[in-house]
PDB file of N, CA and C in Angstrom:
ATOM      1  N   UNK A   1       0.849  -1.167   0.000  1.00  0.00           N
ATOM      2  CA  UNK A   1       0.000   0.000   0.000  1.00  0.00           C
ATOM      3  C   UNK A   1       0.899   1.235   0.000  1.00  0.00           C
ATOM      4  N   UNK A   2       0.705   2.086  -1.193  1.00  0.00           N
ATOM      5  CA  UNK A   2       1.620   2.928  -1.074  1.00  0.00           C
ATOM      6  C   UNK A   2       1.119   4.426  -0.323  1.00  0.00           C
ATOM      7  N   UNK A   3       1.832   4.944  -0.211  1.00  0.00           N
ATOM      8  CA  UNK A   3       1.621   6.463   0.517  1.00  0.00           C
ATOM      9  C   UNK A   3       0.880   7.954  -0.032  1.00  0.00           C
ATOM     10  N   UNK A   4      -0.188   7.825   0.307  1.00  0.00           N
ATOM     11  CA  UNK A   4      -0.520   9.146  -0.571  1.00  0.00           C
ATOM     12  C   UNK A   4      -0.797  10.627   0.108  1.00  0.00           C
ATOM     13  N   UNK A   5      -0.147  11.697  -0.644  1.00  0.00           N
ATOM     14  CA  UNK A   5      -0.169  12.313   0.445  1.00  0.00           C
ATOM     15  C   UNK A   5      -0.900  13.902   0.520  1.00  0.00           C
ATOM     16  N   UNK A   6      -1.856  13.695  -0.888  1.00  0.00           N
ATOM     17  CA  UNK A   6      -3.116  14.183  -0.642  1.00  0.00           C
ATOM     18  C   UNK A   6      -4.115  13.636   0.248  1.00  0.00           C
ATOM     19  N   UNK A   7      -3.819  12.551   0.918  1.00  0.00           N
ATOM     20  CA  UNK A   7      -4.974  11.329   1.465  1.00  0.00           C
ATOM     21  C   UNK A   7      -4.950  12.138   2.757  1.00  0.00           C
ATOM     22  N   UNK A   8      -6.463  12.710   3.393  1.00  0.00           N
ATOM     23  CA  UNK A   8      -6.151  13.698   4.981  1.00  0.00           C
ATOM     24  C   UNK A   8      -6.870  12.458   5.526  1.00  0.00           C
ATOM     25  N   UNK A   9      -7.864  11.718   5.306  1.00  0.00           N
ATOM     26  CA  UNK A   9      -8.745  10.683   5.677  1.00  0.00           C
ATOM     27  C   UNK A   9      -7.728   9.417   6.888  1.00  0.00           C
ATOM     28  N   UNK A  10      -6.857   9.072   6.146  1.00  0.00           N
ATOM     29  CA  UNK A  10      -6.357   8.054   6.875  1.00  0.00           C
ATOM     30  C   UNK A  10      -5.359   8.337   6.906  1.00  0.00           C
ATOM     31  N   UNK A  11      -4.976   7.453   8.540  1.00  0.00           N
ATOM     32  CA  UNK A  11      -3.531   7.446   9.346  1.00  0.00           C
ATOM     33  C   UNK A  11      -2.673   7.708   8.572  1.00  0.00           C
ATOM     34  N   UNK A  12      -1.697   8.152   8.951  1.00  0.00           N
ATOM     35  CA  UNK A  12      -0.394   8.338   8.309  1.00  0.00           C
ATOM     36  C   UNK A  12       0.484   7.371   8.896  1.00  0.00           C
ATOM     37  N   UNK A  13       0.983   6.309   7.675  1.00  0.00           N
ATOM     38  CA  UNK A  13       1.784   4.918   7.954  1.00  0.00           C
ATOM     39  C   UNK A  13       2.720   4.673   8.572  1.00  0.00           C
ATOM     40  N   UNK A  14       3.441   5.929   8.119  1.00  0.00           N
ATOM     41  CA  UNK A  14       5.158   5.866   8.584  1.00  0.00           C
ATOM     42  C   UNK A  14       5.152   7.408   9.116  1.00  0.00           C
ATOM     43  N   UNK A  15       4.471   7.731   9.731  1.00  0.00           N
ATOM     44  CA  UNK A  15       4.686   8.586  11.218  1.00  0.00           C
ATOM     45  C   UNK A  15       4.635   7.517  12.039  1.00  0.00           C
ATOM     46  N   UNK A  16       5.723   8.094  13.411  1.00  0.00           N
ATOM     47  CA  UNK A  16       5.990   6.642  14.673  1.00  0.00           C
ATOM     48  C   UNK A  16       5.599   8.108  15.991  1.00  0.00           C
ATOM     49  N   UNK A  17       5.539   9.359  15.559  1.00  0.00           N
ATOM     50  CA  UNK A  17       5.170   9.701  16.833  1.00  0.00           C
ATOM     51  C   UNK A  17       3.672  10.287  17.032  1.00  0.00           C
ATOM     52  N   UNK A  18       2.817  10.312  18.111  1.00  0.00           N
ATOM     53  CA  UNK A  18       1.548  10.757  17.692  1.00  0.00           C
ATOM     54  C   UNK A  18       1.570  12.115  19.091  1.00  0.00           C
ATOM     55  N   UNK A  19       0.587  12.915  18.312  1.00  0.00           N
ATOM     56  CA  UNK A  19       0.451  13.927  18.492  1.00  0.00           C
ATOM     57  C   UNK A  19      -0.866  14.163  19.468  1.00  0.00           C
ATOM     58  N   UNK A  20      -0.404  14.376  21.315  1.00  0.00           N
ATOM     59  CA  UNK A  20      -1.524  14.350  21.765  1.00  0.00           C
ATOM     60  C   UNK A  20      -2.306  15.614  22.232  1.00  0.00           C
ATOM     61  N   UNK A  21      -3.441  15.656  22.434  1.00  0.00           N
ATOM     62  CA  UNK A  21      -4.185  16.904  22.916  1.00  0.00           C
ATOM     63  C   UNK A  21      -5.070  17.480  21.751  1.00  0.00           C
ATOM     64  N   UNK A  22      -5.855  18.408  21.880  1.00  0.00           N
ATOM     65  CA  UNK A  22      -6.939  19.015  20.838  1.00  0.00           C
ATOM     66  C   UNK A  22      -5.791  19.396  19.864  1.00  0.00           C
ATOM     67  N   UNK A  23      -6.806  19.383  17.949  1.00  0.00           N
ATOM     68  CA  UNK A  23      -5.828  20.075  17.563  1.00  0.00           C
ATOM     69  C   UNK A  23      -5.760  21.795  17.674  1.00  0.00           C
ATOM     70  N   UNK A  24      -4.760  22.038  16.689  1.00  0.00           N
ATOM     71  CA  UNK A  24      -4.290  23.069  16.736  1.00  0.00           C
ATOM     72  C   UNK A  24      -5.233  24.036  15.848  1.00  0.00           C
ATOM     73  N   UNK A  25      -6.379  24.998  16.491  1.00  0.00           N
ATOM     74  CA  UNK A  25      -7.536  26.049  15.800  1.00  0.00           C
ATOM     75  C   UNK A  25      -7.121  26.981  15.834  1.00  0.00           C
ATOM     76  N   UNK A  26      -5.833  27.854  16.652  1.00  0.00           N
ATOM     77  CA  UNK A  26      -5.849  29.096  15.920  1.00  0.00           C
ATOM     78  C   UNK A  26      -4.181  29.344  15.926  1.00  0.00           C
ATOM     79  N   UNK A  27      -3.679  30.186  14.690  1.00  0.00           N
ATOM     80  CA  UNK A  27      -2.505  30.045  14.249  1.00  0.00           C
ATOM     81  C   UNK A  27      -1.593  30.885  15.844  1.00  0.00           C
ATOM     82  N   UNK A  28      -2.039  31.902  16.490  1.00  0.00           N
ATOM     83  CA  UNK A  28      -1.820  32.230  17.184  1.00  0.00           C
ATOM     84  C   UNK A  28      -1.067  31.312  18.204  1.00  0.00           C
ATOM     85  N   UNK A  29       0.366  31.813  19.438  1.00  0.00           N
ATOM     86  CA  UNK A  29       0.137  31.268  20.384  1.00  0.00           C
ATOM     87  C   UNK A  29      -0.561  31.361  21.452  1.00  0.00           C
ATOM     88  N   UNK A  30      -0.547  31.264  22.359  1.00  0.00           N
ATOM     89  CA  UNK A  30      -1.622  30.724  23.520  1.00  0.00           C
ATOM     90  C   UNK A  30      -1.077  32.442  24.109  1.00  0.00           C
ATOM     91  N   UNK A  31      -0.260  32.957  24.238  1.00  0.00           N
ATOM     92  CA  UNK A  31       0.157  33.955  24.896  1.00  0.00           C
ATOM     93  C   UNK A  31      -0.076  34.948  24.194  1.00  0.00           C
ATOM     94  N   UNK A  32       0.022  35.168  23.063  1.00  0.00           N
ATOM     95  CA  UNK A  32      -0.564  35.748  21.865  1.00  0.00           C
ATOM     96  C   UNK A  32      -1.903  36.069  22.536  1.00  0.00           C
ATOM     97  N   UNK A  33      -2.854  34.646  21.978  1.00  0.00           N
ATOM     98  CA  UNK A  33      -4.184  34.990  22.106  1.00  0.00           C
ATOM     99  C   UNK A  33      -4.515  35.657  23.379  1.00  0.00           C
ATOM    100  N   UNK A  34      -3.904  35.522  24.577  1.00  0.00           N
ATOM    101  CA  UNK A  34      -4.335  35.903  26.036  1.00  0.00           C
ATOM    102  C   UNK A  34      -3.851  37.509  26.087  1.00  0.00           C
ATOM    103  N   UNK A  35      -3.027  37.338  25.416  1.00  0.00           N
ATOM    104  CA  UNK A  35      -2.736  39.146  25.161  1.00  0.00           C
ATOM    105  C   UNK A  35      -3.982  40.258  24.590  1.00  0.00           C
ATOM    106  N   UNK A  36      -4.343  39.253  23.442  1.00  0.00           N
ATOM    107  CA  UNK A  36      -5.087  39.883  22.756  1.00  0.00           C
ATOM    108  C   UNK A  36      -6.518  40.219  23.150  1.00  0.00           C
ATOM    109  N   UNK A  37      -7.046  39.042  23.738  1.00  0.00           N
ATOM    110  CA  UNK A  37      -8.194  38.933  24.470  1.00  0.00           C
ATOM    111  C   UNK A  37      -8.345  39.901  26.022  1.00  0.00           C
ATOM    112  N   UNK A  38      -7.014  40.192  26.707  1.00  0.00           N
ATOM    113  CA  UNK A  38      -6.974  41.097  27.654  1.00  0.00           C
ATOM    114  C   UNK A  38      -7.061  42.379  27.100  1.00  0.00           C
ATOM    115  N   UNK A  39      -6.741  42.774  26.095  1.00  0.00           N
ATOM    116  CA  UNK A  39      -6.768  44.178  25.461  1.00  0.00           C
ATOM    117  C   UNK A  39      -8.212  44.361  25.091  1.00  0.00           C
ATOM    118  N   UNK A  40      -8.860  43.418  24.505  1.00  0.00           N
ATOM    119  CA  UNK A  40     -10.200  43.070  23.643  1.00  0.00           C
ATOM    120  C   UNK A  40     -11.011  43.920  24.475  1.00  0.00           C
ATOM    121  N   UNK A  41     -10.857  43.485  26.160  1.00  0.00           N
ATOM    122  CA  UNK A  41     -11.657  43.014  27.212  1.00  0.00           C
ATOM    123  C   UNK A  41     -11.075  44.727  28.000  1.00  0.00           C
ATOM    124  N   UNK A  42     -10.207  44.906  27.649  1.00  0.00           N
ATOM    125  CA  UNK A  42     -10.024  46.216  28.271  1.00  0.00           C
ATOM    126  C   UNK A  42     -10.249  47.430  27.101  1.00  0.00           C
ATOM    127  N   UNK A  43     -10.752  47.376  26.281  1.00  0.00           N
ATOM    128  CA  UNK A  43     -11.655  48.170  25.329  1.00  0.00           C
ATOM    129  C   UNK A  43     -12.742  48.128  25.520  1.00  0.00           C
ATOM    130  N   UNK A  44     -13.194  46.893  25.783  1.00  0.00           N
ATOM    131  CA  UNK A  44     -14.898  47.220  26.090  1.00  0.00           C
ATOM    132  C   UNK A  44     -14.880  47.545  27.214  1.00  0.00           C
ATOM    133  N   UNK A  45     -14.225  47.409  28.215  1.00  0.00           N
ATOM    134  CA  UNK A  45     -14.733  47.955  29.320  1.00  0.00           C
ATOM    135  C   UNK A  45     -14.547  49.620  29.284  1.00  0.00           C
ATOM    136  N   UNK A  46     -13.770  49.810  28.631  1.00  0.00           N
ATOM    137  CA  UNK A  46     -13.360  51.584  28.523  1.00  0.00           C
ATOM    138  C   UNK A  46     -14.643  52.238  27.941  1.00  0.00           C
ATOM    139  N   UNK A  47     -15.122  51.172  26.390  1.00  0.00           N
ATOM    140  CA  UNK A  47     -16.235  51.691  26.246  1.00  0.00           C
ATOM    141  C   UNK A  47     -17.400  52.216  26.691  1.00  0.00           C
ATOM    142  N   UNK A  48     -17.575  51.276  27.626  1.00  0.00           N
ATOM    143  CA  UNK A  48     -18.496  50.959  28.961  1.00  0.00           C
ATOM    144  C   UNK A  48     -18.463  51.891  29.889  1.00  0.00           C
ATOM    145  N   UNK A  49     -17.721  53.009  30.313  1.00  0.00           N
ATOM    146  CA  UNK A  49     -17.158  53.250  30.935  1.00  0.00           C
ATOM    147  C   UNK A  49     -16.979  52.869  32.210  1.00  0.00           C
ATOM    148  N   UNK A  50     -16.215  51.706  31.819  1.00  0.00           N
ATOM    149  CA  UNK A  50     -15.661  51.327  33.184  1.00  0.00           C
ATOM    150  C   UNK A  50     -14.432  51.727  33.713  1.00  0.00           C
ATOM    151  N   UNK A  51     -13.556  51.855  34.833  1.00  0.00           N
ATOM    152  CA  UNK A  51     -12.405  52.143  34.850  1.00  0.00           C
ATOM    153  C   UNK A  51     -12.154  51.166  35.893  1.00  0.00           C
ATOM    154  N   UNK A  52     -10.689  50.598  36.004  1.00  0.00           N
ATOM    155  CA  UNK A  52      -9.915  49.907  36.572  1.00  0.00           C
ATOM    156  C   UNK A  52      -9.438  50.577  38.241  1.00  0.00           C
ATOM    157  N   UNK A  53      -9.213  50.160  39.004  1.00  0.00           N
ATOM    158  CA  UNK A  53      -9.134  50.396  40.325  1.00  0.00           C
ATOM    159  C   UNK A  53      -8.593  49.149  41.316  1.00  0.00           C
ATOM    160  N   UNK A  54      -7.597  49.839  41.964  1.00  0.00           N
ATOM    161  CA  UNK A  54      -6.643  48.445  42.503  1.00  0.00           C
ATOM    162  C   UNK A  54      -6.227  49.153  43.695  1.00  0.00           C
ATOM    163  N   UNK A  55      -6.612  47.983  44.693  1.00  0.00           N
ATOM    164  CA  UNK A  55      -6.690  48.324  46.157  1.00  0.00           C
ATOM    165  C   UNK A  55      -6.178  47.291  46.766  1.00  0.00           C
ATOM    166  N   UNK A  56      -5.438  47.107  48.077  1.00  0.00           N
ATOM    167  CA  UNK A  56      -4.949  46.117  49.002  1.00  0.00           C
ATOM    168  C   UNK A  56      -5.930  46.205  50.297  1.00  0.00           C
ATOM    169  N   UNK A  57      -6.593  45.014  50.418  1.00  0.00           N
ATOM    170  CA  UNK A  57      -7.037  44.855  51.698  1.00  0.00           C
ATOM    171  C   UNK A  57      -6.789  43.803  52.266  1.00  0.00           C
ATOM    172  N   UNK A  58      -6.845  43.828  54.150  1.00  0.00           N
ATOM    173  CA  UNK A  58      -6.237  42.387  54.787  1.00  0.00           C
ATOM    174  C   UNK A  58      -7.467  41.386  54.116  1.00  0.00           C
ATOM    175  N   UNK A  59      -6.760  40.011  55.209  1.00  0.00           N
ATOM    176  CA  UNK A  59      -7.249  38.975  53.917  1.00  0.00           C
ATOM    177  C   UNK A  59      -8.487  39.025  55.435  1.00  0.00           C
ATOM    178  N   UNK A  60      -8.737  39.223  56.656  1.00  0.00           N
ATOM    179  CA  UNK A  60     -10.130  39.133  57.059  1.00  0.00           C
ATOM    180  C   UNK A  60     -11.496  39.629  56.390  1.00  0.00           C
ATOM    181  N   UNK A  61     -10.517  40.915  55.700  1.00  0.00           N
ATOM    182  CA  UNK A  61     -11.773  42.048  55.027  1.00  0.00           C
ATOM    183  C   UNK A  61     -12.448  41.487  54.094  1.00  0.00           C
ATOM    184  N   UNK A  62     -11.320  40.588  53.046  1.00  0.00           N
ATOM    185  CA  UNK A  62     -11.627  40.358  51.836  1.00  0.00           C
ATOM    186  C   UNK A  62     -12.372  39.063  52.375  1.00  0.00           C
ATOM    187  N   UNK A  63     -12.118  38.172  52.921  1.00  0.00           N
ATOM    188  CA  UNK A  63     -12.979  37.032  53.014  1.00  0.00           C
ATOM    189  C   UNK A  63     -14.604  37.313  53.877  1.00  0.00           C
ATOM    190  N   UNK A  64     -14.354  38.496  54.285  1.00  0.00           N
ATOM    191  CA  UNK A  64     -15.974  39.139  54.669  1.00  0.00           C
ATOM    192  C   UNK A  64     -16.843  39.289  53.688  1.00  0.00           C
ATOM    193  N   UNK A  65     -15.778  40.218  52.903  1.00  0.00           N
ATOM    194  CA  UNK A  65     -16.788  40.701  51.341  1.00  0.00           C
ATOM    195  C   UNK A  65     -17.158  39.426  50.179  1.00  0.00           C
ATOM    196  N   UNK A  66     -15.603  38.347  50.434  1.00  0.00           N
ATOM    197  CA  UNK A  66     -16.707  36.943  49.777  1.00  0.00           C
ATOM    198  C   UNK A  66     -17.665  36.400  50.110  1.00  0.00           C
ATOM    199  N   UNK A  67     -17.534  36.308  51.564  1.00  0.00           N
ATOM    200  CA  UNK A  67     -19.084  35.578  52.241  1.00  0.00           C
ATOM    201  C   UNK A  67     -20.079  36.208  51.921  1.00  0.00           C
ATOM    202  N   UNK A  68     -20.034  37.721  52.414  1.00  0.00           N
ATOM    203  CA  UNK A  68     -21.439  38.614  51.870  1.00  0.00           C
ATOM    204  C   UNK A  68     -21.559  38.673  50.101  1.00  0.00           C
ATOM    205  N   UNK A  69     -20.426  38.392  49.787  1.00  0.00           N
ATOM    206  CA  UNK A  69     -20.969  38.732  48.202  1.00  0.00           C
ATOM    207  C   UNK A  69     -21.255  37.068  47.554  1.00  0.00           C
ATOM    208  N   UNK A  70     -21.264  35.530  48.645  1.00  0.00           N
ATOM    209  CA  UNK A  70     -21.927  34.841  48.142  1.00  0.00           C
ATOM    210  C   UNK A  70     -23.413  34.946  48.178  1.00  0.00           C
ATOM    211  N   UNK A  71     -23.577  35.191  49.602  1.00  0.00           N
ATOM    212  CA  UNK A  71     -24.889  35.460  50.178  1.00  0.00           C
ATOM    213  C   UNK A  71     -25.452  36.187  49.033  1.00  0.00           C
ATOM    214  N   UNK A  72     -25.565  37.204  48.682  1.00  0.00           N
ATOM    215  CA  UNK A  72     -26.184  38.081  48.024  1.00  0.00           C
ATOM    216  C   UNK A  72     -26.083  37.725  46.480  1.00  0.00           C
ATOM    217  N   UNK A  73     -25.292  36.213  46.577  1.00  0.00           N
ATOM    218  CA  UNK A  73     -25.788  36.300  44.474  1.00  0.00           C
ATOM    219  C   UNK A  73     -24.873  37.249  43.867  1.00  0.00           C
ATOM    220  N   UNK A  74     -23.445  37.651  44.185  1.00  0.00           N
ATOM    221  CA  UNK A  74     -22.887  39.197  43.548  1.00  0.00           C
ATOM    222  C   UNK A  74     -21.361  38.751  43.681  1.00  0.00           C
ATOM    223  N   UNK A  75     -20.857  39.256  42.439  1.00  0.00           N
ATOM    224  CA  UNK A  75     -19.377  39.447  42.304  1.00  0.00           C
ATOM    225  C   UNK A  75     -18.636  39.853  43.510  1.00  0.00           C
ATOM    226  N   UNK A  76     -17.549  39.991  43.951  1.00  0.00           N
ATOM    227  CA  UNK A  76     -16.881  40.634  44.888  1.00  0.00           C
ATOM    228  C   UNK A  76     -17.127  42.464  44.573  1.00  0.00           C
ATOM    229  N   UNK A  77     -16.223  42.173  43.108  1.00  0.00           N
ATOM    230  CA  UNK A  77     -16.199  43.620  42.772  1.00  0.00           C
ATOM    231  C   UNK A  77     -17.839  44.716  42.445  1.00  0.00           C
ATOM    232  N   UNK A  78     -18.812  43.928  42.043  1.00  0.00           N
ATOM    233  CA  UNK A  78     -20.388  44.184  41.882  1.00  0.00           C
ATOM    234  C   UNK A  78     -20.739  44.652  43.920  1.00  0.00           C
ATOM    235  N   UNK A  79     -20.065  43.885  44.457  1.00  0.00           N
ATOM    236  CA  UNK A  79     -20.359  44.333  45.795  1.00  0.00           C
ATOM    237  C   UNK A  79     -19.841  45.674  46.180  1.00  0.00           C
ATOM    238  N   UNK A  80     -18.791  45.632  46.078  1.00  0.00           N
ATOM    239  CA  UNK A  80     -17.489  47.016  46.870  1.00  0.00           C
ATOM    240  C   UNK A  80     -18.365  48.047  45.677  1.00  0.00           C
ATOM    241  N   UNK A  81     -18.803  47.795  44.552  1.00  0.00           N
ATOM    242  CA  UNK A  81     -19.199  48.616  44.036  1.00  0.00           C
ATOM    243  C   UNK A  81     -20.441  49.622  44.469  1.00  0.00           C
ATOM    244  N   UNK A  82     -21.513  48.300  44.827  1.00  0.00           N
ATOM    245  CA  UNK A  82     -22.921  48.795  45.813  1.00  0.00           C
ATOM    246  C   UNK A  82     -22.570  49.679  46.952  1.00  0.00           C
ATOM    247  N   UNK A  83     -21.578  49.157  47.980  1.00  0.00           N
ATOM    248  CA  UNK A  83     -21.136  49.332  49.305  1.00  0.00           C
ATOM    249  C   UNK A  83     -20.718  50.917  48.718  1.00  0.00           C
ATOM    250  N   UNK A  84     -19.945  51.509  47.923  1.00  0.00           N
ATOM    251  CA  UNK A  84     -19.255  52.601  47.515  1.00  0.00           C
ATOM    252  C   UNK A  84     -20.978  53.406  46.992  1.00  0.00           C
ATOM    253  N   UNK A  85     -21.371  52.724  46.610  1.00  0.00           N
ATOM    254  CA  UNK A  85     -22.645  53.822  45.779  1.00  0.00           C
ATOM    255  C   UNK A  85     -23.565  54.143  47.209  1.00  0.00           C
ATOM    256  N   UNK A  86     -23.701  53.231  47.762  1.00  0.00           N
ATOM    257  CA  UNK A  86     -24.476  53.481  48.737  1.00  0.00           C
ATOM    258  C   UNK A  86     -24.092  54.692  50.145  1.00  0.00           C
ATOM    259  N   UNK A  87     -22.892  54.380  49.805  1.00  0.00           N
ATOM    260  CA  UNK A  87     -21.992  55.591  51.145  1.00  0.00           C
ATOM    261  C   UNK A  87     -21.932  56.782  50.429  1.00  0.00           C
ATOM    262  N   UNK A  88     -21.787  56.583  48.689  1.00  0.00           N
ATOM    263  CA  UNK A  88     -22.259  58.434  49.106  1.00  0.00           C
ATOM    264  C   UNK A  88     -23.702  58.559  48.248  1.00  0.00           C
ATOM    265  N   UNK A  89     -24.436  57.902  48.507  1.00  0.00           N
ATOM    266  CA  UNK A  89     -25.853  58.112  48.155  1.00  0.00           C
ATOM    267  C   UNK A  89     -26.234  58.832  49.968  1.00  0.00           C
ATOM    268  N   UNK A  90     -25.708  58.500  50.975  1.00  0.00           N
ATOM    269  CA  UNK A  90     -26.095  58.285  52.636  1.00  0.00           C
ATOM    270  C   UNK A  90     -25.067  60.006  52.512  1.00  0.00           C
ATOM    271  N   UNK A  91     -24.169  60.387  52.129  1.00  0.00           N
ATOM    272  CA  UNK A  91     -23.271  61.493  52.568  1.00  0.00           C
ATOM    273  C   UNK A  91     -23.721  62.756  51.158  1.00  0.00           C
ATOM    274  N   UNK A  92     -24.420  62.290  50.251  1.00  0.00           N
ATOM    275  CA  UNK A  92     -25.146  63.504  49.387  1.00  0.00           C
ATOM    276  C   UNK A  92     -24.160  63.766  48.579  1.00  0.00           C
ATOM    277  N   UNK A  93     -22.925  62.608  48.338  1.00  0.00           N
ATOM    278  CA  UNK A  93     -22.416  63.232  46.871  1.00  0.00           C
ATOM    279  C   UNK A  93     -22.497  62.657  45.902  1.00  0.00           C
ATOM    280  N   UNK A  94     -22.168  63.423  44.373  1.00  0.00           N
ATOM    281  CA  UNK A  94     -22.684  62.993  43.300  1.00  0.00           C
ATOM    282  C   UNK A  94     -21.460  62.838  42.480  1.00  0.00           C
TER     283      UNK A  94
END
């Protein structure tokens, strides 16, 4: 049986190593794509106007705001967000 190598249908005879995991869908690498998709993702949010905000809190605080933000069905950040609207909805600023 000889070798043809328009043939995509069947095995390839005289390959000895096989190739494991999903194949390969986008020409991109993996670091590539994660680049690209973080930028993607930080355009729409600009659109949106969302803006980015980065804060350190101890880890008691933060595991408060997970418990309450399971309870309540809500993101962490969807929470600190409420908690912030609500303190100056209570102090009258806009």
């Amino acid at each position: 049986m000889a070798k043809q190598d328009a043939d995509c249908v069947t095995l390839d005879l005289f390959e000895k190593s096989t190739k494991l995991g999903r194949p390969r869908t986008n020409p991109l690498t993996r670091e590539e794509q994660l680049r690209i998709n973080k930028r993607n993702q930080l355009r729409r949010d600009k659109f949106s106007g969302l803006r980015r905000v980065e804060l350190k809190l101890h880890k008691d605080l933060v595991q408060q705001l997970e418990t309450l933000a399971a309870e309540t069905e809500m993101s962490r950040a969807q929470l600190i967000e409420q908690i912030l609207q609500q303190y100056f909805l209570e102090k009258g600023i806009k």
